[in-house]
C-alpha atoms as a PDB file:
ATOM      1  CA  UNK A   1       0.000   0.000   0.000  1.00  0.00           C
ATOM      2  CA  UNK A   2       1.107   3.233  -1.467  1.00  0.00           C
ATOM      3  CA  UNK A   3       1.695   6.193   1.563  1.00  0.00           C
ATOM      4  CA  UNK A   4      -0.909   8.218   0.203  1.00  0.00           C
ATOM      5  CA  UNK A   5      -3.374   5.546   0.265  1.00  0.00           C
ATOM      6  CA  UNK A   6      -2.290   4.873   3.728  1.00  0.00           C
ATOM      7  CA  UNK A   7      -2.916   8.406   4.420  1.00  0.00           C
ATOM      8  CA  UNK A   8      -6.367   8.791   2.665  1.00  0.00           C
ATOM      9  CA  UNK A   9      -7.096   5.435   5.218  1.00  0.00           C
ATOM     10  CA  UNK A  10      -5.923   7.311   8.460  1.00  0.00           C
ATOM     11  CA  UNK A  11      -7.817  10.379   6.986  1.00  0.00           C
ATOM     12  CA  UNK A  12     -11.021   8.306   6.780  1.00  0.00           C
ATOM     13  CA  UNK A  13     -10.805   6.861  10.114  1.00  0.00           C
ATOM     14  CA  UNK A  14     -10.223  10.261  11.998  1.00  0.00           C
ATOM     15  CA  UNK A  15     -13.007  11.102   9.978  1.00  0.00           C
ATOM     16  CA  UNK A  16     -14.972   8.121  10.866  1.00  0.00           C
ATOM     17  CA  UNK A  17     -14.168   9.012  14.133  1.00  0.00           C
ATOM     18  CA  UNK A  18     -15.419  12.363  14.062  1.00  0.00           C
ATOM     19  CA  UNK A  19     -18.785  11.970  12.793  1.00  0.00           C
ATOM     20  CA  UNK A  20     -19.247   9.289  15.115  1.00  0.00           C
ATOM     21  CA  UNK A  21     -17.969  11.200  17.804  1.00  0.00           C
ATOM     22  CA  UNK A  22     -20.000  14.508  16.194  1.00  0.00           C
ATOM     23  CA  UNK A  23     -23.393  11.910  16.159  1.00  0.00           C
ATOM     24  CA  UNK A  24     -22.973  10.821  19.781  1.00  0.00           C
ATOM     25  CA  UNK A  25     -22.450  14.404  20.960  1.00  0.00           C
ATOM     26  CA  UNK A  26     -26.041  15.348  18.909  1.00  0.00           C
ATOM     27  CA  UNK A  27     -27.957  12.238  20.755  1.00  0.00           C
ATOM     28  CA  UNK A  28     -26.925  13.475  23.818  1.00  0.00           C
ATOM     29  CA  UNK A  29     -27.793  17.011  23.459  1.00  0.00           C
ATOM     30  CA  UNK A  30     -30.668  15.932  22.189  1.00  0.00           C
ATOM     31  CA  UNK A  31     -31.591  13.636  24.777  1.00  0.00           C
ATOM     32  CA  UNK A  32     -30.934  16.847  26.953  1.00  0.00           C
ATOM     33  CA  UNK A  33     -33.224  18.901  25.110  1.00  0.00           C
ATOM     34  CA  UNK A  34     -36.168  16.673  25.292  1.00  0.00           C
ATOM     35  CA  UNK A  35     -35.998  16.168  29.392  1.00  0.00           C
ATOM     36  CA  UNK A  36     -35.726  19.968  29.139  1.00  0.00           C
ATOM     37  CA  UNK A  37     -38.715  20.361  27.077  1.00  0.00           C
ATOM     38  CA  UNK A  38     -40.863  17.325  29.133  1.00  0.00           C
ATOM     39  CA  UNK A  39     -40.214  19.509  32.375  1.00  0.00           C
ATOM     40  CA  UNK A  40     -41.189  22.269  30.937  1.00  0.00           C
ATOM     41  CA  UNK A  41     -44.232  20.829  29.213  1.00  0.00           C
ATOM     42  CA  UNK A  42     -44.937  19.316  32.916  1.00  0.00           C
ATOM     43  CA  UNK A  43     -44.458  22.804  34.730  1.00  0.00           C
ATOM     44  CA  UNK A  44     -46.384  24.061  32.397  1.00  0.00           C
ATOM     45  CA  UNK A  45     -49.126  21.901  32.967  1.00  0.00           C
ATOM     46  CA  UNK A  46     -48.760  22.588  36.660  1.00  0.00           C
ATOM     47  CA  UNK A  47     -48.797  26.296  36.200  1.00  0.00           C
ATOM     48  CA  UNK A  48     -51.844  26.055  33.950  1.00  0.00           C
ATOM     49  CA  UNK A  49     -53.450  23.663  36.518  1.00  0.00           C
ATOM     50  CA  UNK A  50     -52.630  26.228  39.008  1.00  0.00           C
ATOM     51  CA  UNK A  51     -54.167  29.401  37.161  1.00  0.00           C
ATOM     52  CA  UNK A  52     -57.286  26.983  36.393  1.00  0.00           C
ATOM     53  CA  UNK A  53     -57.977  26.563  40.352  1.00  0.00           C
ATOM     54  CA  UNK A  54     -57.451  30.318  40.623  1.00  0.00           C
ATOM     55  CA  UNK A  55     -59.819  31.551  37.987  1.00  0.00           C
ATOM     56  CA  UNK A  56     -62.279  29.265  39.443  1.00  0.00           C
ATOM     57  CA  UNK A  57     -61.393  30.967  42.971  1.00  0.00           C
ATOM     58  CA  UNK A  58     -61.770  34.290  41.523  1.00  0.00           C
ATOM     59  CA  UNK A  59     -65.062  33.455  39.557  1.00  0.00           C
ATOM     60  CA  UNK A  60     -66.565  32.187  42.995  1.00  0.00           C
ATOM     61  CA  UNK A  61     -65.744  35.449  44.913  1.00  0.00           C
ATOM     62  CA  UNK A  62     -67.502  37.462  41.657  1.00  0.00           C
ATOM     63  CA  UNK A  63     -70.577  35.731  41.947  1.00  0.00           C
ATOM     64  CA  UNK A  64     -70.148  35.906  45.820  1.00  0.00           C
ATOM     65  CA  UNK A  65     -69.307  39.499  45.237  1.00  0.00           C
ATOM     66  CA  UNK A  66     -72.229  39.904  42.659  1.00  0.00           C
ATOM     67  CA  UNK A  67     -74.820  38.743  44.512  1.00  0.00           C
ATOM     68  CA  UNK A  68     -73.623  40.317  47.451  1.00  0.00           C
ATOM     69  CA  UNK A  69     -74.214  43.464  45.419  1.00  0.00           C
ATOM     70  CA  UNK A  70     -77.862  42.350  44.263  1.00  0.00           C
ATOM     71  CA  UNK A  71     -79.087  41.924  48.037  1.00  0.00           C
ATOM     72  CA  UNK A  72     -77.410  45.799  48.550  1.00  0.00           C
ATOM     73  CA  UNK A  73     -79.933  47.045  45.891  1.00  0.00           C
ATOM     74  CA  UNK A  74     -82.777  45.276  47.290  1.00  0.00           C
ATOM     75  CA  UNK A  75     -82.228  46.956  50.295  1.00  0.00           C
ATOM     76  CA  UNK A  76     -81.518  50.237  48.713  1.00  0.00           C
ATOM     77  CA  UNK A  77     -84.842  50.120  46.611  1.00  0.00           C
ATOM     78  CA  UNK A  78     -86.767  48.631  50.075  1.00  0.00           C
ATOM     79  CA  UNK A  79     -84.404  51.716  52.261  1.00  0.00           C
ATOM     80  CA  UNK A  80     -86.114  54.273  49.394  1.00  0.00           C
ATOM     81  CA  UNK A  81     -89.576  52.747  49.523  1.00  0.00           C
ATOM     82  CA  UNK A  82     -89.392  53.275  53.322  1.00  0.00           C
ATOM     83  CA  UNK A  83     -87.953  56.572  52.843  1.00  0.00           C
ATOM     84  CA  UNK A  84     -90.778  57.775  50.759  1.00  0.00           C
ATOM     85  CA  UNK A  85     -93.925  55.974  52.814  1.00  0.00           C
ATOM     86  CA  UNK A  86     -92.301  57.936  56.186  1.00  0.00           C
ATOM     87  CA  UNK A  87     -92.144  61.416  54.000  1.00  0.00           C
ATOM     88  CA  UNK A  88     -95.794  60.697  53.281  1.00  0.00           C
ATOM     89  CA  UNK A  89     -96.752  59.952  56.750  1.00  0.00           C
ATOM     90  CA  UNK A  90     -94.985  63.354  57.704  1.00  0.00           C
ATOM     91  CA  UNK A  91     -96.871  65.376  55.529  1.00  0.00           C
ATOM     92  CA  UNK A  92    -100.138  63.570  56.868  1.00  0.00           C
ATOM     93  CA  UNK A  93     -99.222  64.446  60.132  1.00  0.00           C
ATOM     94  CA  UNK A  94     -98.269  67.952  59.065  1.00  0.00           C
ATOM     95  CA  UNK A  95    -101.964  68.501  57.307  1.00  0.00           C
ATOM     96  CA  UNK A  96    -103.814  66.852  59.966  1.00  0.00           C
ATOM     97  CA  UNK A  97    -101.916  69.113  62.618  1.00  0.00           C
ATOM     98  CA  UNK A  98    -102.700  72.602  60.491  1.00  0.00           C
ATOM     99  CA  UNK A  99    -106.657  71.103  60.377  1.00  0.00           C
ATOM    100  CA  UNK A 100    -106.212  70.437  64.204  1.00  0.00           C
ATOM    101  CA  UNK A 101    -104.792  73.690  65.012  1.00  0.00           C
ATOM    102  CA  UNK A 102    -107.615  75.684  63.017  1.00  0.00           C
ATOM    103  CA  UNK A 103    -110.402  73.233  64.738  1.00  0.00           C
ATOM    104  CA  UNK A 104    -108.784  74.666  68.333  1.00  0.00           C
ATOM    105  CA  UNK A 105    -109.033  78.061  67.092  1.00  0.00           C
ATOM    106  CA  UNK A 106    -112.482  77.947  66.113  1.00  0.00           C
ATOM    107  CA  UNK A 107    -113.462  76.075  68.799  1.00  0.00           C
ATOM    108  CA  UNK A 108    -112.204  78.674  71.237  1.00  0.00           C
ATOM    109  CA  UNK A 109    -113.556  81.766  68.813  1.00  0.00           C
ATOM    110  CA  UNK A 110    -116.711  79.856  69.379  1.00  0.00           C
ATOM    111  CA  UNK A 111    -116.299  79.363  73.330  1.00  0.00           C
ATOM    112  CA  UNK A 112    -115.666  83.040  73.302  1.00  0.00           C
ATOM    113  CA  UNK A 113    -118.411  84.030  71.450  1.00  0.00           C
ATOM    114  CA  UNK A 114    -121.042  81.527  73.728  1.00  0.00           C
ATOM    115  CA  UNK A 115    -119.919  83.123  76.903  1.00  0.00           C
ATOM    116  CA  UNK A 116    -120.420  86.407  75.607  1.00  0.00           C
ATOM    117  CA  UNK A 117    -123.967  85.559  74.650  1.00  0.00           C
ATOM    118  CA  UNK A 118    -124.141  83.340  77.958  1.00  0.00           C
ATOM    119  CA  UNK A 119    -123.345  86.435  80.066  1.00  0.00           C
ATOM    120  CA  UNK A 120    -125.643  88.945  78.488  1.00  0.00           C
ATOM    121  CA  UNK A 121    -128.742  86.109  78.842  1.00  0.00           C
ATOM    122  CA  UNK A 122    -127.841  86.080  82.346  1.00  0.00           C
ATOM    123  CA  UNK A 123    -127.910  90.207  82.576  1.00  0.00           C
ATOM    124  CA  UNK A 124    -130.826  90.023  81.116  1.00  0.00           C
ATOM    125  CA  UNK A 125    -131.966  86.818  83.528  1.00  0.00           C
ATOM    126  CA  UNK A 126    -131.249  89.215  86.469  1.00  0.00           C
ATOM    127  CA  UNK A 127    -133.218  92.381  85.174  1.00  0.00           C
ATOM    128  CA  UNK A 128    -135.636  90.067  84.592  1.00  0.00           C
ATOM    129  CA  UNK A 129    -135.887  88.680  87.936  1.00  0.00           C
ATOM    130  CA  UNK A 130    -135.352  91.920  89.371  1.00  0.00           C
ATOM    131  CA  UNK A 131    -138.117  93.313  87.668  1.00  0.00           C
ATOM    132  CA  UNK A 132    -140.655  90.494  88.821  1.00  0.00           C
ATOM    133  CA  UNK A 133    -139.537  90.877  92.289  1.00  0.00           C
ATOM    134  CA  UNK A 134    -140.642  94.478  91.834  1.00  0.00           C
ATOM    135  CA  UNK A 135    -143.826  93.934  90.218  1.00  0.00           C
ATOM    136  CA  UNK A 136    -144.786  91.319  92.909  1.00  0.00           C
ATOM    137  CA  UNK A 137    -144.411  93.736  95.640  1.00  0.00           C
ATOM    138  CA  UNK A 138    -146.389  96.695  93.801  1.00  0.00           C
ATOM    139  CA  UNK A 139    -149.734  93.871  93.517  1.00  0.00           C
ATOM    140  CA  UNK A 140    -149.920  94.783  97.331  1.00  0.00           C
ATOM    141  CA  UNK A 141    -151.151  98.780  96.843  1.00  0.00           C
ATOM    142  CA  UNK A 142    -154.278  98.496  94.899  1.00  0.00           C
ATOM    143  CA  UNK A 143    -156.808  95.552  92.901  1.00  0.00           C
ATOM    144  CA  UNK A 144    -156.053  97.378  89.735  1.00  0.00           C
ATOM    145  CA  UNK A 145    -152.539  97.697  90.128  1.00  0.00           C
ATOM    146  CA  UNK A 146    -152.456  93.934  90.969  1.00  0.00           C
ATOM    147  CA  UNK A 147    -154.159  93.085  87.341  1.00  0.00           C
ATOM    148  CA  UNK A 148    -151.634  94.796  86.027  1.00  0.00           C
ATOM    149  CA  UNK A 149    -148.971  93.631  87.624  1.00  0.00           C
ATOM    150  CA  UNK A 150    -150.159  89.852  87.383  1.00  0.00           C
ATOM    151  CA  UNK A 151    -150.812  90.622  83.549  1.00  0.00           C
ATOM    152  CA  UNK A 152    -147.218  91.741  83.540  1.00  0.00           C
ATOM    153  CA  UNK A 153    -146.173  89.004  86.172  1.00  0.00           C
ATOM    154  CA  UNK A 154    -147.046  86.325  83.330  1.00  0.00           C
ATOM    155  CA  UNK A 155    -145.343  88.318  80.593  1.00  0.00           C
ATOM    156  CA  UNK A 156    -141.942  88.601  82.677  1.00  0.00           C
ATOM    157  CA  UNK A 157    -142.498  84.640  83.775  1.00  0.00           C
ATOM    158  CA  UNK A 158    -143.060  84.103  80.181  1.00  0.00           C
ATOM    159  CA  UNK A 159    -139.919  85.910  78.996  1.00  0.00           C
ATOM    160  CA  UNK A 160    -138.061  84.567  82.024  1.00  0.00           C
ATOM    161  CA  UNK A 161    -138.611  80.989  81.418  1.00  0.00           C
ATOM    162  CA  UNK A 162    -137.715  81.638  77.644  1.00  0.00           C
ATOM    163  CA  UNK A 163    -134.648  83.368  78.639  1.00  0.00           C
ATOM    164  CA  UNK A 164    -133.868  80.106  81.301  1.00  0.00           C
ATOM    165  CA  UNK A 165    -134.501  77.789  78.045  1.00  0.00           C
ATOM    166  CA  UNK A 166    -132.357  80.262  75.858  1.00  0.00           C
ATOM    167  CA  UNK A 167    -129.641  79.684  79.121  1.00  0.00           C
ATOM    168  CA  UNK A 168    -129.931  76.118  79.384  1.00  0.00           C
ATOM    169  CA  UNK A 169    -129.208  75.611  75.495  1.00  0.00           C
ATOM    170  CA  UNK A 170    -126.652  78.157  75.308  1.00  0.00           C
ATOM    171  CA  UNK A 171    -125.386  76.168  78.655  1.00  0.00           C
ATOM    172  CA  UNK A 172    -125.173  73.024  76.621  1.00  0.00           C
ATOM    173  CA  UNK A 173    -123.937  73.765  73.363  1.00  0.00           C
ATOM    174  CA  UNK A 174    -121.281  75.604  75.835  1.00  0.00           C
ATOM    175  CA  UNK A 175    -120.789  72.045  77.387  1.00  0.00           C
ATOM    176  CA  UNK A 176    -120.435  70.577  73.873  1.00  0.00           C
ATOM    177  CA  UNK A 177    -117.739  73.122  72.693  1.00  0.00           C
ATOM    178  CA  UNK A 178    -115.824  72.544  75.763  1.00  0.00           C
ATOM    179  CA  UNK A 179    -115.849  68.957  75.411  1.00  0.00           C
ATOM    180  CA  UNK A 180    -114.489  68.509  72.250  1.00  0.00           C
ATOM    181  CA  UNK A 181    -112.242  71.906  72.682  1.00  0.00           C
ATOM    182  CA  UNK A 182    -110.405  69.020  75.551  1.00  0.00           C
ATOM    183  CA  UNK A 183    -110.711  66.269  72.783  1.00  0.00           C
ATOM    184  CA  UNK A 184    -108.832  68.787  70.682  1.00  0.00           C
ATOM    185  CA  UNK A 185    -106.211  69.189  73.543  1.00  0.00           C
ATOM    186  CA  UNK A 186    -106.051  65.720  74.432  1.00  0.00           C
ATOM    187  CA  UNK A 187    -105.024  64.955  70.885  1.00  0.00           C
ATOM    188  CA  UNK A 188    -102.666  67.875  70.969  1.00  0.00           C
ATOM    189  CA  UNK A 189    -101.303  66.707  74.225  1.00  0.00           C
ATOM    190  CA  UNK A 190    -100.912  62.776  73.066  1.00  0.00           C
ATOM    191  CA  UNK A 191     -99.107  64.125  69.810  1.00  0.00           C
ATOM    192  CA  UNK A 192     -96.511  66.238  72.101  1.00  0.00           C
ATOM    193  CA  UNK A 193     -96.149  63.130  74.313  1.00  0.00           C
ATOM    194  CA  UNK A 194     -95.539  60.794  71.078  1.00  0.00           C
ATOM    195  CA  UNK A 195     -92.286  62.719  70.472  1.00  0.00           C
ATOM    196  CA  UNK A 196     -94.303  65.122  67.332  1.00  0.00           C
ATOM    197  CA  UNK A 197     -92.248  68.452  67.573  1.00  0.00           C
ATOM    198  CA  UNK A 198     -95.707  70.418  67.014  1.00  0.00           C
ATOM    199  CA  UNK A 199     -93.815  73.979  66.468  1.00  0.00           C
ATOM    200  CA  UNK A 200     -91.622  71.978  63.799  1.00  0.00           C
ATOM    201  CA  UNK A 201     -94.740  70.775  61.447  1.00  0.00           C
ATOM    202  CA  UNK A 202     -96.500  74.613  61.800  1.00  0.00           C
ATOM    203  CA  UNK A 203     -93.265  76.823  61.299  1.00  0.00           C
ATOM    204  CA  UNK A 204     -92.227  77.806  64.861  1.00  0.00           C
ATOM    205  CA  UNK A 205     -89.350  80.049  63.902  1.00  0.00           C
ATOM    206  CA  UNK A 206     -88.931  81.337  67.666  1.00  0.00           C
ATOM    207  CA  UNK A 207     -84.974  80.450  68.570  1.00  0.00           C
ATOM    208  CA  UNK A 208     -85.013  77.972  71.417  1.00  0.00           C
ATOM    209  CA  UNK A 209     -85.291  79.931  74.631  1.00  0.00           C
ATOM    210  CA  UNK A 210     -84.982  77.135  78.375  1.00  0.00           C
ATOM    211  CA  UNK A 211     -85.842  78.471  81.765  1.00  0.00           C
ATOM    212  CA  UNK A 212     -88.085  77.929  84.746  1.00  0.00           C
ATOM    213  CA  UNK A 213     -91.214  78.478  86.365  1.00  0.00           C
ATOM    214  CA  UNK A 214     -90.803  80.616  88.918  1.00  0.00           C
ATOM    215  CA  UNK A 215     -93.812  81.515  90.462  1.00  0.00           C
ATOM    216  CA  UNK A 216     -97.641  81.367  89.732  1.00  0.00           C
ATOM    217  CA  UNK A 217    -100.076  83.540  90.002  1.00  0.00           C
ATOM    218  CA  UNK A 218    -103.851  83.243  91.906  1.00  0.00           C
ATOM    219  CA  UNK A 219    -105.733  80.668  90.248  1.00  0.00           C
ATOM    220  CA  UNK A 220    -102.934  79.771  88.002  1.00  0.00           C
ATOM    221  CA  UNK A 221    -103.804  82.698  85.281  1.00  0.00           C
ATOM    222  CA  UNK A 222    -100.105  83.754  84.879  1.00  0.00           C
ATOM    223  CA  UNK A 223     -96.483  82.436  85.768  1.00  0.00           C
ATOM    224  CA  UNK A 224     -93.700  84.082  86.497  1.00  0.00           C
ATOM    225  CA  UNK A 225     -90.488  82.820  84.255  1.00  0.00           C
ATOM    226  CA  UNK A 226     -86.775  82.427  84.863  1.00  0.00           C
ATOM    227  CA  UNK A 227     -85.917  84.254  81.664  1.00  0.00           C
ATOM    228  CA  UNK A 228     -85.938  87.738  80.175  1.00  0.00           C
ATOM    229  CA  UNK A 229     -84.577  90.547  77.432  1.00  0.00           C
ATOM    230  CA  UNK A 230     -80.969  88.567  78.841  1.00  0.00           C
ATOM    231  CA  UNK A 231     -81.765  85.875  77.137  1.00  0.00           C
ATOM    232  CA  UNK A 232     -83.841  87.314  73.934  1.00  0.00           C
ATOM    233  CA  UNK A 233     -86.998  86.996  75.608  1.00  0.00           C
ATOM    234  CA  UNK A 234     -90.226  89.112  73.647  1.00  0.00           C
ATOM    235  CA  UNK A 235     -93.803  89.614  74.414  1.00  0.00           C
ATOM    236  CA  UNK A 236     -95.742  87.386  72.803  1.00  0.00           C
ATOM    237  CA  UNK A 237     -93.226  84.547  72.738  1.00  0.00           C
ATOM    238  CA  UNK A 238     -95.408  80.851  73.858  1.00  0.00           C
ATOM    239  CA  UNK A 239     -93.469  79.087  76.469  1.00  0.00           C
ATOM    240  CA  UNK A 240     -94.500  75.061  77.019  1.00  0.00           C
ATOM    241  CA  UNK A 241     -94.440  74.418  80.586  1.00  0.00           C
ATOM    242  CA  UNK A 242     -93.492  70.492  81.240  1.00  0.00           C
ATOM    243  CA  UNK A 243     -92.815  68.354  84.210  1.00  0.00           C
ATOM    244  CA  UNK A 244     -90.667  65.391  83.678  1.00  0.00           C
ATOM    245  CA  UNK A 245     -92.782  63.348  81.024  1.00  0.00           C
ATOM    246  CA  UNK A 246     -96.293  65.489  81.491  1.00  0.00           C
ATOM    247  CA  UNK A 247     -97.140  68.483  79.526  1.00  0.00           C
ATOM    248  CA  UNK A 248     -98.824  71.411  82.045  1.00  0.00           C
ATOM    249  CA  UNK A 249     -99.990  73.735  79.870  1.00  0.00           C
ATOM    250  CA  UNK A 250     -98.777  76.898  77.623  1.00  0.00           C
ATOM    251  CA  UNK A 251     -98.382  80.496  78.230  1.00  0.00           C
ATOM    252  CA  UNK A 252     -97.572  83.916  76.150  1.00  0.00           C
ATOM    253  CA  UNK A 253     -95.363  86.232  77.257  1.00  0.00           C
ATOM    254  CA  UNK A 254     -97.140  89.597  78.755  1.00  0.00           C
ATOM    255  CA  UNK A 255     -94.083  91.672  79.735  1.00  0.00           C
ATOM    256  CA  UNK A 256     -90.313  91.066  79.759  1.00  0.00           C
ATOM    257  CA  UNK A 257     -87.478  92.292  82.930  1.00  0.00           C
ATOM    258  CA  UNK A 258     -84.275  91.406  82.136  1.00  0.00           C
ATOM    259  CA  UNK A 259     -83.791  88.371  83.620  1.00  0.00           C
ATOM    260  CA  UNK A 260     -87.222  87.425  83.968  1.00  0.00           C
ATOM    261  CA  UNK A 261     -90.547  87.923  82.334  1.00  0.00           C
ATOM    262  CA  UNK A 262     -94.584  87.513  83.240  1.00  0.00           C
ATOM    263  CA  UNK A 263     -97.264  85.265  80.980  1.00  0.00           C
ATOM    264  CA  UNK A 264    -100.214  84.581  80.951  1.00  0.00           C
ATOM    265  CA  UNK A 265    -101.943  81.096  80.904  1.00  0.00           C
ATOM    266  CA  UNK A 266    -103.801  80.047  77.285  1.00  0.00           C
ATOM    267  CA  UNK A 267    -103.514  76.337  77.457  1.00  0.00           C
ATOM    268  CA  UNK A 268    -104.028  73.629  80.592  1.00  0.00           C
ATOM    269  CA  UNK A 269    -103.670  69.959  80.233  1.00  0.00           C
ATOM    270  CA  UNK A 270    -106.760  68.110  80.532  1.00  0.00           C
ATOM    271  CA  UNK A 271    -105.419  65.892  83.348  1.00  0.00           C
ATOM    272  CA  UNK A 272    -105.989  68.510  86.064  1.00  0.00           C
ATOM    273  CA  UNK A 273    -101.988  69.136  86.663  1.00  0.00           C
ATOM    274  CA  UNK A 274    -101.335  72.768  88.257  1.00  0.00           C
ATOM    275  CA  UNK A 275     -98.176  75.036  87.056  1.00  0.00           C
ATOM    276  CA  UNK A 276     -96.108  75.103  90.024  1.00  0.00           C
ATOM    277  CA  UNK A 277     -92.722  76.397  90.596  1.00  0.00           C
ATOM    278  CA  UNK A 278     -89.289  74.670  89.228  1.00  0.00           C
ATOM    279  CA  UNK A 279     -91.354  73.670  86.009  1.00  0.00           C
ATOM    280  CA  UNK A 280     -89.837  73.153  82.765  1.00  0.00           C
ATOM    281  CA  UNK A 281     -90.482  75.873  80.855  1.00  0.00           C
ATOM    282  CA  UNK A 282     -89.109  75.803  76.696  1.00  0.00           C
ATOM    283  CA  UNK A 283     -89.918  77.453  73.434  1.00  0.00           C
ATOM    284  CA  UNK A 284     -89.564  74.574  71.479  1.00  0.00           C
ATOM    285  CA  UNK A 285     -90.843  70.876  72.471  1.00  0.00           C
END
């Protein structure tokens, strides 16, 4: 064997040698390259597993969250439905507190205006009386004079008893007006006692004014009150006099001192409770 054919034989075997060598070296990379792409195929699987459970979590807590959201808007609409039924009832209240307040004013106009006429029938009742006394003790002078006097007699008994009807009935629708005048109050009273600021639902723009009773006078027509110019006081300001829990009455201011002021009494309770000293006395209920 020639040397170059030697030579092309050692060429071929390092050559050999090399691709096999070159071969074994591309198995085992690639080998390597398919565990790395299995493990990553398998954390990728994981990962995806993973995110899976998590957008399940998440969807859970949305519809948790949503229909968390739908009971809050029931509530809202049933928090505005109860919203508007209590403004209703207000403005009921506030209407049927004007129409009770007018009722008490013409009630009282009308007790007025009875014991006007009530005290002229009884003038006239007197004179009346008077009169037939007089008449009965002229019948004693003379015959004639008695005939006239009985003739008159009868005419004064006649007028008298009509008069003593006209009293009686004047009496009674007196009794009638003052009866429901103290339903009127009652009510008033019971709506004070339920917590309804009264002043409030009529406009009382009078600043809140606090003092006490501090004396009464004879047959409880007028108190005496803690308060005066000092503390912004006016005639004609309406103090509510309270004890604890029960309502006493109301009065209007008459005349104002400095620190203290006189008014006079224009409402009782119907329960028979005096004014007496160290009441409540307040502006505003």
């Amino acid at each position: 064997m020639s040397t170059m054919s030697k030579v092309f034989v050692v060429l071929n075997l390092v050559l050999s040698l090399f691709l096999v060598g070159t071969n074994a070296s591309i198995l085992s990379k690639n080998d390597e390259y398919k565990q790395k792409y299995e493990k990553s195929e398998s954390d990728r699987a994981t990962e995806k597993t993973a995110a899976d459970k998590k957008l399940n979590d998440v969807n859970g807590e949305k519809a948790q969250v949503d229909q968390a959201n739908r009971g809050l808007q029931n509530q809202k609409s049933d928090l505005d439905s109860q919203l508007q039924a209590q403004k209703s009832i207000s403005e009921q209240v506030r209407n049927d507190n004007n129409q009770l307040r007018n009722s008490v004013d013409a009630i009282n106009a009308a007790v007025k205006a009875l014991q006007g006429e009530l005290a002229d029938v009884q003038t006239r009742n007197k004179a009346l009386m008077d009169s037939n006394e007089s008449l009965k003790k002229e019948t004693a002078d003379a015959k004639k004079a008695q005939m006239d006097a009985e003739e008159d007699r009868a005419r004064i008994e006649g007028d008298l008893k009509r008069a003593s009807d006209d009293v009686a009935d004047k009496e009674r629708q007196l009794g009638e007006v003052t009866k429901d005048r103290d339903n009127k109050a009652a009510t008033l009273e019971a709506l004070v006692k339920l917590g309804v600021d009264v002043p409030a639902l009529v406009g009382n723009n009078v600043a809140l004014i606090e003092g006490k009773v501090s004396a009464v006078g004879p047959n409880s027509t007028f108190v005496v009150l803690s308060v005066g110019q000092n503390e912004g006081v006016k005639v004609g300001f309406a103090f509510h006099v309270y004890r604890g829990s029960d309502y006493i009455g109301r009065v209007v201011v008459d005349n104002v001192l400095p620190d203290s002021a006189t008014a006079r009494v224009t409402f009782k309770n119907s329960k028979g409770l005096e004014f007496q000293a160290m009441d409540n006395a307040t502006t505003r209920l």
